[in-house]
C-alpha atoms as a PDB file:
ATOM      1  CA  UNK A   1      -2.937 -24.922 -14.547  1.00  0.00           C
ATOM      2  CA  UNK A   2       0.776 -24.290 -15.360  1.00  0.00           C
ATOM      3  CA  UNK A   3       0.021 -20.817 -16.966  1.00  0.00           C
ATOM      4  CA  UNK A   4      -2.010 -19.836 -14.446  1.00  0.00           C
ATOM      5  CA  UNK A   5       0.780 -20.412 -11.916  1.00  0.00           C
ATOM      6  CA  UNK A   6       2.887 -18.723 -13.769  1.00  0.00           C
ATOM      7  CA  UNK A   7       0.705 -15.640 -14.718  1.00  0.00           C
ATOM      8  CA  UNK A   8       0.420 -15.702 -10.994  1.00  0.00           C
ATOM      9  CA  UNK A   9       4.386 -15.676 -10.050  1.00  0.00           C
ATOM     10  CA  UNK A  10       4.539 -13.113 -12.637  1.00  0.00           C
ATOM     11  CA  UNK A  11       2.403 -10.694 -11.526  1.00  0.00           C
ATOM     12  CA  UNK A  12       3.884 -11.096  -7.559  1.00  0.00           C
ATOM     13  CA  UNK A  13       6.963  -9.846  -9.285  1.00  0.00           C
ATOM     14  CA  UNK A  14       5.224  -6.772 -10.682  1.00  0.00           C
ATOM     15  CA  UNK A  15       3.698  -5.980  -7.368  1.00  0.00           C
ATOM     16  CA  UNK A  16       6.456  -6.881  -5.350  1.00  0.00           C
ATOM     17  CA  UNK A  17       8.511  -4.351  -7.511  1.00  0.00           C
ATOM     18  CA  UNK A  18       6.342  -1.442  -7.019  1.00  0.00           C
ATOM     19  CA  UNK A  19       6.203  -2.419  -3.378  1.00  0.00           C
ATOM     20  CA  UNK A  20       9.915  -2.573  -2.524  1.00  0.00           C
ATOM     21  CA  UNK A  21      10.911   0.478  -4.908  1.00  0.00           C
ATOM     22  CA  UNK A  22       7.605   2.419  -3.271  1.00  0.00           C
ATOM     23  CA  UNK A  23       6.956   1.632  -0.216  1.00  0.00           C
ATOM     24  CA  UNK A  24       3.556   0.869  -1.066  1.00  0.00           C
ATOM     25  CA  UNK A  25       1.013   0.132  -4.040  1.00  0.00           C
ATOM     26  CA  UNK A  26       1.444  -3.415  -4.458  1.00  0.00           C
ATOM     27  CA  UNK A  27      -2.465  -4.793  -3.836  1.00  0.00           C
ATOM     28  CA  UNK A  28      -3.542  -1.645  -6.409  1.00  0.00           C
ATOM     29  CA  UNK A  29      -1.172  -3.935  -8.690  1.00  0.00           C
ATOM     30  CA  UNK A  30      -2.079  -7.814  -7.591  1.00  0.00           C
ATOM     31  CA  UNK A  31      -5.701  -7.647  -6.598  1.00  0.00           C
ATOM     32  CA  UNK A  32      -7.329  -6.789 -10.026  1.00  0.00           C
ATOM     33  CA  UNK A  33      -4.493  -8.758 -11.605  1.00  0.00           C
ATOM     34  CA  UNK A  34      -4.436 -11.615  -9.849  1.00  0.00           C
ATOM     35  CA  UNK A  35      -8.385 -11.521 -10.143  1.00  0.00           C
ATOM     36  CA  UNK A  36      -8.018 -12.221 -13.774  1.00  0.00           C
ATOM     37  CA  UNK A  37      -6.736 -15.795 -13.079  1.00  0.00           C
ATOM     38  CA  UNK A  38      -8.005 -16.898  -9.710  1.00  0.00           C
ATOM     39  CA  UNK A  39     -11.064 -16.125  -7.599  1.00  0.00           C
ATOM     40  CA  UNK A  40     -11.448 -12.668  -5.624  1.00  0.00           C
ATOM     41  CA  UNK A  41     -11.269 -14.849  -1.959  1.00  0.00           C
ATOM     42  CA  UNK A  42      -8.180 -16.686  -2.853  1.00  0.00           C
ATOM     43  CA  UNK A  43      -6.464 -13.226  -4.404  1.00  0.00           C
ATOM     44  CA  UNK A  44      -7.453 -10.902  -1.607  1.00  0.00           C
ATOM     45  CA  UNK A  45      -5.309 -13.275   1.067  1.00  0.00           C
ATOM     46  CA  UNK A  46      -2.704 -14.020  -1.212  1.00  0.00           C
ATOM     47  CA  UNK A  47      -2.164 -10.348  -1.697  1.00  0.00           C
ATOM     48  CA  UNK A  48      -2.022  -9.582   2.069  1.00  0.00           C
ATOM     49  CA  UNK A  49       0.293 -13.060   2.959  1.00  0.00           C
ATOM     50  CA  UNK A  50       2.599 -11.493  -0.062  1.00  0.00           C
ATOM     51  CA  UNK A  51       2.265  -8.037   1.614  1.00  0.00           C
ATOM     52  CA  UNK A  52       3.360  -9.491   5.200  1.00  0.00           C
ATOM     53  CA  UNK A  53       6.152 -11.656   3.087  1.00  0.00           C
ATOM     54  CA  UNK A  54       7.470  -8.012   1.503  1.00  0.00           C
ATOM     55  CA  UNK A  55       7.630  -5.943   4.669  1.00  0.00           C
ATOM     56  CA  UNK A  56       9.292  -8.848   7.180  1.00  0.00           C
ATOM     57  CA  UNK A  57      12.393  -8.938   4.462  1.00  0.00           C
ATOM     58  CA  UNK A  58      12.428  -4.723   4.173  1.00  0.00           C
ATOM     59  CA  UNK A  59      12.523  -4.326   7.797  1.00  0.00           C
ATOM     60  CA  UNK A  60      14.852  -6.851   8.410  1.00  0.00           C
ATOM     61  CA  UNK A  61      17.187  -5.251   5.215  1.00  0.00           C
ATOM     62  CA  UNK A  62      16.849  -1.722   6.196  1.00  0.00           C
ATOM     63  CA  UNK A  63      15.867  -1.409  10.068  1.00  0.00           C
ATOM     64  CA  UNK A  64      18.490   1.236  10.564  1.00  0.00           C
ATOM     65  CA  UNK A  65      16.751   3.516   7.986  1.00  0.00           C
ATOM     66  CA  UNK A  66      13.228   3.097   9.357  1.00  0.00           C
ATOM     67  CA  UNK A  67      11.808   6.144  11.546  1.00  0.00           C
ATOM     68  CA  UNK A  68      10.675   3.914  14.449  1.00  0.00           C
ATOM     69  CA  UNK A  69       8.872   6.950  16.339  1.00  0.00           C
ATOM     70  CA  UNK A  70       6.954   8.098  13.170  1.00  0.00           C
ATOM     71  CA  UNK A  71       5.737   4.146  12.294  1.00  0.00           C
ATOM     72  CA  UNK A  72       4.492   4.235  15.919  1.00  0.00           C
ATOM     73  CA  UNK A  73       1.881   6.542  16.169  1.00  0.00           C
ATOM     74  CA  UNK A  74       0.628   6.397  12.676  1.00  0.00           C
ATOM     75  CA  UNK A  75       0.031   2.698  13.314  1.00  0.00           C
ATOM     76  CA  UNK A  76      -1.373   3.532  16.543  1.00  0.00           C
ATOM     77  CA  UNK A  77      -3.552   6.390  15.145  1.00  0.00           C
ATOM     78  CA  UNK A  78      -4.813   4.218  12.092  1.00  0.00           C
ATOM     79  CA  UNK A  79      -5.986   1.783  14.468  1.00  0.00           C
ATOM     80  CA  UNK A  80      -8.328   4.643  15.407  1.00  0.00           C
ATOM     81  CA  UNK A  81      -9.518   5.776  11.707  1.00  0.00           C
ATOM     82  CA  UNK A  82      -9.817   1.678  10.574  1.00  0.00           C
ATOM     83  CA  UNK A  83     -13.492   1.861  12.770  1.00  0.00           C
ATOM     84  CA  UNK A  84     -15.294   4.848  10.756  1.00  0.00           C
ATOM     85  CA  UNK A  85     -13.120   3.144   7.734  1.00  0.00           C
ATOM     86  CA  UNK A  86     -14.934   0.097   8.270  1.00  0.00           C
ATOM     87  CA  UNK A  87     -18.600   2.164   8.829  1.00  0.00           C
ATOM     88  CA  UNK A  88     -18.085   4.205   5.598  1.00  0.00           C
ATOM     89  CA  UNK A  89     -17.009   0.224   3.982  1.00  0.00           C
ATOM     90  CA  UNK A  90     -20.721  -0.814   5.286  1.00  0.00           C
ATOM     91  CA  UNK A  91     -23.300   2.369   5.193  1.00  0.00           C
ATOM     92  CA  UNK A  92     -21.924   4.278   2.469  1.00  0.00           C
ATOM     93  CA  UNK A  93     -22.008   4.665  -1.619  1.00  0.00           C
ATOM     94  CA  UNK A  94     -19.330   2.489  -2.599  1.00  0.00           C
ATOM     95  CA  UNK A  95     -18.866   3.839  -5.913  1.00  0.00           C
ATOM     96  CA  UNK A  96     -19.311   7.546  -5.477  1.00  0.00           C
ATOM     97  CA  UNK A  97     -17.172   7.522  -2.159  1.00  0.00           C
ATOM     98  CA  UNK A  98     -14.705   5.689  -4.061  1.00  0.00           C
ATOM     99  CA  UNK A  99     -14.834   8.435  -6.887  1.00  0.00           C
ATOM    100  CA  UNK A 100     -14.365  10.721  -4.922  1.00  0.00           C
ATOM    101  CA  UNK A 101     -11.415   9.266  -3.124  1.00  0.00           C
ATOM    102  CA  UNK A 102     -10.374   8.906  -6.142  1.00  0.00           C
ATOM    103  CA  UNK A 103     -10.360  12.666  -7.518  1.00  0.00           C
ATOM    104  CA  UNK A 104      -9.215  13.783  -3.804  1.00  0.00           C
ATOM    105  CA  UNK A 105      -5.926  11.929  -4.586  1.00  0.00           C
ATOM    106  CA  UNK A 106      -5.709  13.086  -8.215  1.00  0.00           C
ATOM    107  CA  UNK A 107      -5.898  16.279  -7.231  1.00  0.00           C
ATOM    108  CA  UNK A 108      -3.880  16.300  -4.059  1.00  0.00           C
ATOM    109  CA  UNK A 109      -1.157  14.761  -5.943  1.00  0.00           C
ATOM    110  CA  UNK A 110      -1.042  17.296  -8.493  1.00  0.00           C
ATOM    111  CA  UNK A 111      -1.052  19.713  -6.216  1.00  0.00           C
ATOM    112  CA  UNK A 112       1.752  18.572  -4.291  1.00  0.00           C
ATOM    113  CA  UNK A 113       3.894  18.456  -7.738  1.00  0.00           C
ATOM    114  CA  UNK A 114       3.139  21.805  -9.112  1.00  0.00           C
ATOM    115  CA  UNK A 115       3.306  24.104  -5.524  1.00  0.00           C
ATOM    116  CA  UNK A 116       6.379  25.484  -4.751  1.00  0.00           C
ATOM    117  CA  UNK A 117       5.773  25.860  -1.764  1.00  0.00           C
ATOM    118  CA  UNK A 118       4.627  23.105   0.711  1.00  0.00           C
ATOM    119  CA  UNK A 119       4.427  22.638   4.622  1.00  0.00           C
ATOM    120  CA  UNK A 120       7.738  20.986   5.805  1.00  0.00           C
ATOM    121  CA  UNK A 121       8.222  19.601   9.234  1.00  0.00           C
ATOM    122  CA  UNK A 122      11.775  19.645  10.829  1.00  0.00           C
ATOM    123  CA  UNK A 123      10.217  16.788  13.700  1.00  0.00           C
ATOM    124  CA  UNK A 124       7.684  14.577  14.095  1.00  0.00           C
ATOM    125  CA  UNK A 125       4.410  16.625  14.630  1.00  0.00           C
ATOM    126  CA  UNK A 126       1.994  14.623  16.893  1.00  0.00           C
ATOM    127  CA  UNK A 127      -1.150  16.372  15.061  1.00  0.00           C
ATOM    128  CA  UNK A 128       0.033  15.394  11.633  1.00  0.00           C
ATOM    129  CA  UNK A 129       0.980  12.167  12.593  1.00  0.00           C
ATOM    130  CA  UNK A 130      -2.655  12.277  13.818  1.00  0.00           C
ATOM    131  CA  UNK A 131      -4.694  13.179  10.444  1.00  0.00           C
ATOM    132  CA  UNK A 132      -2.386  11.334   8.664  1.00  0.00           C
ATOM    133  CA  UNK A 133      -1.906   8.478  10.484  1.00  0.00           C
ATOM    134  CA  UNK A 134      -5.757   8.393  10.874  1.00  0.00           C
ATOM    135  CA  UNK A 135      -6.583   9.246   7.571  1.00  0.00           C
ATOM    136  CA  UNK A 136      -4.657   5.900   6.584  1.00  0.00           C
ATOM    137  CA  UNK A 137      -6.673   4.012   8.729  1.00  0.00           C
ATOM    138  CA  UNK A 138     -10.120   5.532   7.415  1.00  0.00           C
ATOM    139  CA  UNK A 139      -8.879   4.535   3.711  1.00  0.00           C
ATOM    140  CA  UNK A 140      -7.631   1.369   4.868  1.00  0.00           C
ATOM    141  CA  UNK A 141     -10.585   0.132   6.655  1.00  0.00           C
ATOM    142  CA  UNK A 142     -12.599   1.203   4.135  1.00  0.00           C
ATOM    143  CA  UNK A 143     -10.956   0.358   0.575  1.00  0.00           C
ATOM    144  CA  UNK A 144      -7.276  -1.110   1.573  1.00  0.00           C
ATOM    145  CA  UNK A 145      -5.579   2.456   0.530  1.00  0.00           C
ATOM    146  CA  UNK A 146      -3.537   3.282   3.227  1.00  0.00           C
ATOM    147  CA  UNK A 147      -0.734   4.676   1.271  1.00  0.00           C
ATOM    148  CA  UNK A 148      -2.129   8.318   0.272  1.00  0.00           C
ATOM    149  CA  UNK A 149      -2.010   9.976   3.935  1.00  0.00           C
ATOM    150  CA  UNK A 150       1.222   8.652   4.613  1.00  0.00           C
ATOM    151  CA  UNK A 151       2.699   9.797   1.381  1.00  0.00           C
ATOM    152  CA  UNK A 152       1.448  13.453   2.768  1.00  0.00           C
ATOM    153  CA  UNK A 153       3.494  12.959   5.749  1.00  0.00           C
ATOM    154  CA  UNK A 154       6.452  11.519   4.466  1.00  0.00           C
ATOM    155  CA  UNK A 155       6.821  14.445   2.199  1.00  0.00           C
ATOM    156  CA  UNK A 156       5.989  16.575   4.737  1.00  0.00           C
ATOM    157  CA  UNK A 157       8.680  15.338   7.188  1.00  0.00           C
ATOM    158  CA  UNK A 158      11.464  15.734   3.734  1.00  0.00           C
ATOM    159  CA  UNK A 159      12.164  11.535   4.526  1.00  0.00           C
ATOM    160  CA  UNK A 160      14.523  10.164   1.620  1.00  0.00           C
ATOM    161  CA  UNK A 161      13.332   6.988  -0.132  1.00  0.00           C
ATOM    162  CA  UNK A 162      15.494   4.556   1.964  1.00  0.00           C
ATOM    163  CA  UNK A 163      13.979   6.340   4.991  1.00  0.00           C
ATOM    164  CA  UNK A 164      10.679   6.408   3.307  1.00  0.00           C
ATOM    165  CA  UNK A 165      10.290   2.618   2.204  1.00  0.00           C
ATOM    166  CA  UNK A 166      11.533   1.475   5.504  1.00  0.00           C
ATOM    167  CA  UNK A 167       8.931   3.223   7.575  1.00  0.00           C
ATOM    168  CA  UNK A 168       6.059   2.183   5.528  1.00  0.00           C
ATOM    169  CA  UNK A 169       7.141  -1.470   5.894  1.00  0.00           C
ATOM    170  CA  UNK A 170       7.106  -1.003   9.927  1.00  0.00           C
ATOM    171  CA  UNK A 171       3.988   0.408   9.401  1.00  0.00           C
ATOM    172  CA  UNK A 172       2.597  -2.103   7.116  1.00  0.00           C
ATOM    173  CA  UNK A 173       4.003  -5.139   9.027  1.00  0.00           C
ATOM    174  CA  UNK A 174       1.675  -5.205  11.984  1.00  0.00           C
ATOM    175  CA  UNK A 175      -1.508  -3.850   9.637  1.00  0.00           C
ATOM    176  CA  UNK A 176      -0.940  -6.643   7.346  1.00  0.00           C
ATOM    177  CA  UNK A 177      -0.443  -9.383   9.850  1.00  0.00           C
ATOM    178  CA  UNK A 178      -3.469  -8.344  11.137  1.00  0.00           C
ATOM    179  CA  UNK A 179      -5.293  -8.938   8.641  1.00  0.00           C
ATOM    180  CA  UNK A 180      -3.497 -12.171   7.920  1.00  0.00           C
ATOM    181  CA  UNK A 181      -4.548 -13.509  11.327  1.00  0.00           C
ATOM    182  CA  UNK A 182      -8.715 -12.200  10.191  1.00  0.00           C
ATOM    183  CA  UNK A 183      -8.262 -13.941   6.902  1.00  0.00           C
ATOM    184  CA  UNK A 184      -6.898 -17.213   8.675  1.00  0.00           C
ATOM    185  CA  UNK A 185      -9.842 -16.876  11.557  1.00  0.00           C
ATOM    186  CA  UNK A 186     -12.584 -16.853   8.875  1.00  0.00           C
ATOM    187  CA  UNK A 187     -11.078 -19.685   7.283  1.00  0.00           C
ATOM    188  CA  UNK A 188     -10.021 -17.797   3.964  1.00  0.00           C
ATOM    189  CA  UNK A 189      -6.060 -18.695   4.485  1.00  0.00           C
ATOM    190  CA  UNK A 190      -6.333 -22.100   3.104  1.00  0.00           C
ATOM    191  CA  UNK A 191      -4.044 -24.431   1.525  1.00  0.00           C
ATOM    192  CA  UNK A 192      -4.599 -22.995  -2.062  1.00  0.00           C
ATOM    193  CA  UNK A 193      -3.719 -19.475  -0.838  1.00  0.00           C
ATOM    194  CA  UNK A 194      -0.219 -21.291   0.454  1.00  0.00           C
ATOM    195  CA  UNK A 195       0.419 -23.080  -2.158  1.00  0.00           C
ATOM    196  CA  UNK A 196       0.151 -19.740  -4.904  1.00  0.00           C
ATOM    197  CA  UNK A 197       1.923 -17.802  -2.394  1.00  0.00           C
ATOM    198  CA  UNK A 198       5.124 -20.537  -2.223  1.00  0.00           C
ATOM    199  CA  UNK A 199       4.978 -20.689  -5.984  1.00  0.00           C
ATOM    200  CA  UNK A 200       5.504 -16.541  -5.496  1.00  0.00           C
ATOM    201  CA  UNK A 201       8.405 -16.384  -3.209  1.00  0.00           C
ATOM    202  CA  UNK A 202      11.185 -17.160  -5.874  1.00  0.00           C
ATOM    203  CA  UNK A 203      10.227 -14.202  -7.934  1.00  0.00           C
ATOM    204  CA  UNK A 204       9.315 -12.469  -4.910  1.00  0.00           C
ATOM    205  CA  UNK A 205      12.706 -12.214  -3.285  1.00  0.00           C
ATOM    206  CA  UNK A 206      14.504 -10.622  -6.474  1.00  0.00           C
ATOM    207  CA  UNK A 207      11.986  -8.118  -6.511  1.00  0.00           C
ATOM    208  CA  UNK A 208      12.402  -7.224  -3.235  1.00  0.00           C
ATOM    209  CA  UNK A 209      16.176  -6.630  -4.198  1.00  0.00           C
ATOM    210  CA  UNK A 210      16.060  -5.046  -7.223  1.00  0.00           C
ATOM    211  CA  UNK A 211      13.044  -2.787  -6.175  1.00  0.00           C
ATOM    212  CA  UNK A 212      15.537  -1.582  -3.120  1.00  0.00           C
ATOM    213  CA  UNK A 213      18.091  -1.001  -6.179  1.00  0.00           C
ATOM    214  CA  UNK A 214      15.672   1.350  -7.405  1.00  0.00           C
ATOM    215  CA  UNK A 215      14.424   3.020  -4.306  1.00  0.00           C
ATOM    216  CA  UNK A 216      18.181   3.748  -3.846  1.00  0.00           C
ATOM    217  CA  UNK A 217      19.107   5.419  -7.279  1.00  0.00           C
ATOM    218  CA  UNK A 218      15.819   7.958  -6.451  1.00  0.00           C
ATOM    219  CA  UNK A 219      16.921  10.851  -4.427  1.00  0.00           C
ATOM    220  CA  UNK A 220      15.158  13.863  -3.179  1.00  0.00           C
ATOM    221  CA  UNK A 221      12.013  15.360  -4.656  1.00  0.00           C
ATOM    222  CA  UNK A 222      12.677  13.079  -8.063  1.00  0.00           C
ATOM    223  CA  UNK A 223      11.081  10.191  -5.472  1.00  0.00           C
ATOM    224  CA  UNK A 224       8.583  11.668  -4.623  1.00  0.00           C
ATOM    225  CA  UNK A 225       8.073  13.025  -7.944  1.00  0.00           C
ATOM    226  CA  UNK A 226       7.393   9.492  -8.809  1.00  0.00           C
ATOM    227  CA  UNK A 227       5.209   9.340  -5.864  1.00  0.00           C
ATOM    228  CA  UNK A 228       3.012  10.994  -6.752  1.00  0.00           C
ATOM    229  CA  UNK A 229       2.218  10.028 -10.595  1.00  0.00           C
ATOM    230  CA  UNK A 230       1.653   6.556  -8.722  1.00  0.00           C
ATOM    231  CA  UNK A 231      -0.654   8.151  -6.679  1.00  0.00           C
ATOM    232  CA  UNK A 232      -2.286   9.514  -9.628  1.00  0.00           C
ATOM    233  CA  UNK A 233      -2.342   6.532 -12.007  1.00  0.00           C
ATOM    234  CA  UNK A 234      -3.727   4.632  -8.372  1.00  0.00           C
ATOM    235  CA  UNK A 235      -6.877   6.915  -8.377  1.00  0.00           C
ATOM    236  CA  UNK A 236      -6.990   7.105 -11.940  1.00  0.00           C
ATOM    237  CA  UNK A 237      -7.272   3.004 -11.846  1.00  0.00           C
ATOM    238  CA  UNK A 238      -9.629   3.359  -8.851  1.00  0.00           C
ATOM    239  CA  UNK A 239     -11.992   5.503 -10.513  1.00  0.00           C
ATOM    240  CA  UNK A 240     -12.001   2.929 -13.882  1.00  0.00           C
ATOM    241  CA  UNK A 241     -12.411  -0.509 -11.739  1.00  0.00           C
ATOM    242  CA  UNK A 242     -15.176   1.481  -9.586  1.00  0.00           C
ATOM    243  CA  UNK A 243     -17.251   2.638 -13.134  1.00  0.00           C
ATOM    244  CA  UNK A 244     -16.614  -1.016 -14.266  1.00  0.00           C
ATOM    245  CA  UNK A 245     -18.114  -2.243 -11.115  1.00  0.00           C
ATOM    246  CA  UNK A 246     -20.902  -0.131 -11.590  1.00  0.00           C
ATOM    247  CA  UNK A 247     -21.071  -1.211 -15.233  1.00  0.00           C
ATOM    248  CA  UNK A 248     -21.609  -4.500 -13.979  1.00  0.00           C
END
């Protein structure tokens, strides 16, 4: 029981890292992870409470830096995609629609590193916030991956990292809680989810600082840079879980 708890704070720290340094990533990190050592039901809430935990403490760190308008109507145009996210989630292939997301991000991503030349916005855009903002919500009602679409328009709109990682936690805020309040109405927040997820909090709130450390010492298109080889080592790890799936 002991090393499981502590397998468990340890890999909150991992994910909380990539979260607060990212913006975004950490479930790609906990879920299979945290699967290892405790059942899929138990990891799948504790992920989300820890994800709700991570962008209450970023918002309230860095409000100043967040780009309030831009949050806004990405949250309020995922809540449009999260529908046909959830349809694709029930009627479609699972694994070759999650190949395929897979290689769209793979590709996309190594696009965006090797053009030269890529579309830059000077303001918000309301029809880019609208692909991108429902994009998210099609990937996030469908397989939890918000992050990809608004990666495209945080690059697009030239936000630093500070800017960056604060506006993904205003987005990710209400999403999350949202699905906190789902979990906890189909009785999947239990005590054993609270209990892991206390455990997690000491580890949790270094990470938090030293991943804003991080997101601070990347600057310009080096962040992004980064960015995007998550992006890529995400659909790389999407397309391996998905074959193991089907393996199974």
């Amino acid at each position: 029981m002991l090393s499981t708890v502590l397998c468990i704070i340890g890999i909150s720290f991992l994910a909380t890292l990539v979260r607060s340094t990212f913006g975004f990533g950490e479930s790609l990190v906990a879920v299979p992870l945290l699967v290892l050592f405790i059942p899929l039901n138990i990891a799948v809430p504790l992920s989300v409470l820890m994800s709700v935990f991570v962008a209450v403490v970023v918002v309230a760190q860095d409000h100043r830096e967040i780009h309030f308008n831009s949050a806004r109507w990405l949250i309020l145009y995922a809540m449009l995609g999260i529908p046909l996210g959830l349809l694709i989630l029930t009627y479609g292939n699972e694994y070759w629609v999650k190949i395929a997301l897979a290689l769209l991000i793979i590709m996309y991503s190594t696009y965006a590193m090797l053009a030269k030349n890529t579309l830059q916005l000077e303001q918000d855009n309301r029809f880019w916030l609208f692909v991108c903002g429902f994009l998210s919500g099609v990937f996030g009602g469908a397989y939890g991956i918000n992050g990809p679409p608004l990666v495209v328009y945080g690059n697009m709109r030239r936000w630093s990292a500070r800017h960056f990682r604060a506006t993904l936690q205003a987005y990710f805020l209400p999403a999350s809680f949202i699905g906190m309040i789902g979990y906890a109405i189909q009785g999947l927040l239990g005590w054993e989810v609270i209990r892991y997820f206390l455990f997690c909090i000491p580890a949790m709130v270094p990470a938090i600082y030293l991943g804003r450390y991080f997101n601070h010492k990347l600057q310009g298109n080096s962040f992004f840079r980064y960015v995007y080889w998550g992006l890529i080592l995400i659909g790389v790890l999407l397309i391996v879980f998905t074959l193991s799936g089907l393996k199974n």
